[in-house]
Protein backbone atom coordinates (compact mmCIF):
# COMPACT_ATOMS: atom_id res chain seq x y z
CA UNK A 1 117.10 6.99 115.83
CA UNK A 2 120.21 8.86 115.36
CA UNK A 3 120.99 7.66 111.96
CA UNK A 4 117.25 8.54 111.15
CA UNK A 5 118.27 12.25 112.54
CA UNK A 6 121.40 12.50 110.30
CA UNK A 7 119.74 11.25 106.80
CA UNK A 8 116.61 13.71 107.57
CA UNK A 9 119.47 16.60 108.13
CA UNK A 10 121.41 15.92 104.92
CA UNK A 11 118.18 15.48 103.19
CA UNK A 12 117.14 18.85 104.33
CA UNK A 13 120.51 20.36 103.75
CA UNK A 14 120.57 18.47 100.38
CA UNK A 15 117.20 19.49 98.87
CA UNK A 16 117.08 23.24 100.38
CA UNK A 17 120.29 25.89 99.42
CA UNK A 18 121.44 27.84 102.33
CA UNK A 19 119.65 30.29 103.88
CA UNK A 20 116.14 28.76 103.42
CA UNK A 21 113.75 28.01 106.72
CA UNK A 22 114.00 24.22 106.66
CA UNK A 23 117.82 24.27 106.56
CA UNK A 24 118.02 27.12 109.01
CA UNK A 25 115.77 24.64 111.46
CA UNK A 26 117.74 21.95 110.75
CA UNK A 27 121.54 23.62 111.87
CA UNK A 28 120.01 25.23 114.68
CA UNK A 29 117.62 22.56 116.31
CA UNK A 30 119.69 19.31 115.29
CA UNK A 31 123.03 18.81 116.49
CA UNK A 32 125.88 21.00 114.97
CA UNK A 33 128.92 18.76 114.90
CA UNK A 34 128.51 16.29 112.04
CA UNK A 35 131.79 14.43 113.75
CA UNK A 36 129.57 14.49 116.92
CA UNK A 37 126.36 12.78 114.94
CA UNK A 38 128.12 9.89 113.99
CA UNK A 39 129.53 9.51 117.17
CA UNK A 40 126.21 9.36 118.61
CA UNK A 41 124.79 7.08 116.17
């Protein structure tokens, strides 16, 4: 499930530039520390 979490946020931050809604969601709903997420996973 965690793994699942980090592809949908790079796909998010991958296919939407800064500043737009879905990235914004993404870096303030999901986990900040990218270190942390693969931790988890």
């Amino acid at each position: 499930i965690y793994v699942e979490f980090v592809f949908f946020r790079y796909g998010v931050a991958l296919y939407y530039p800064p500043g737009n809604f879905p990235n914004q969601y993404a870096y303030n709903v999901l986990p900040r520390s990218d270190l942390e997420d693969f931790r988890l996973a």
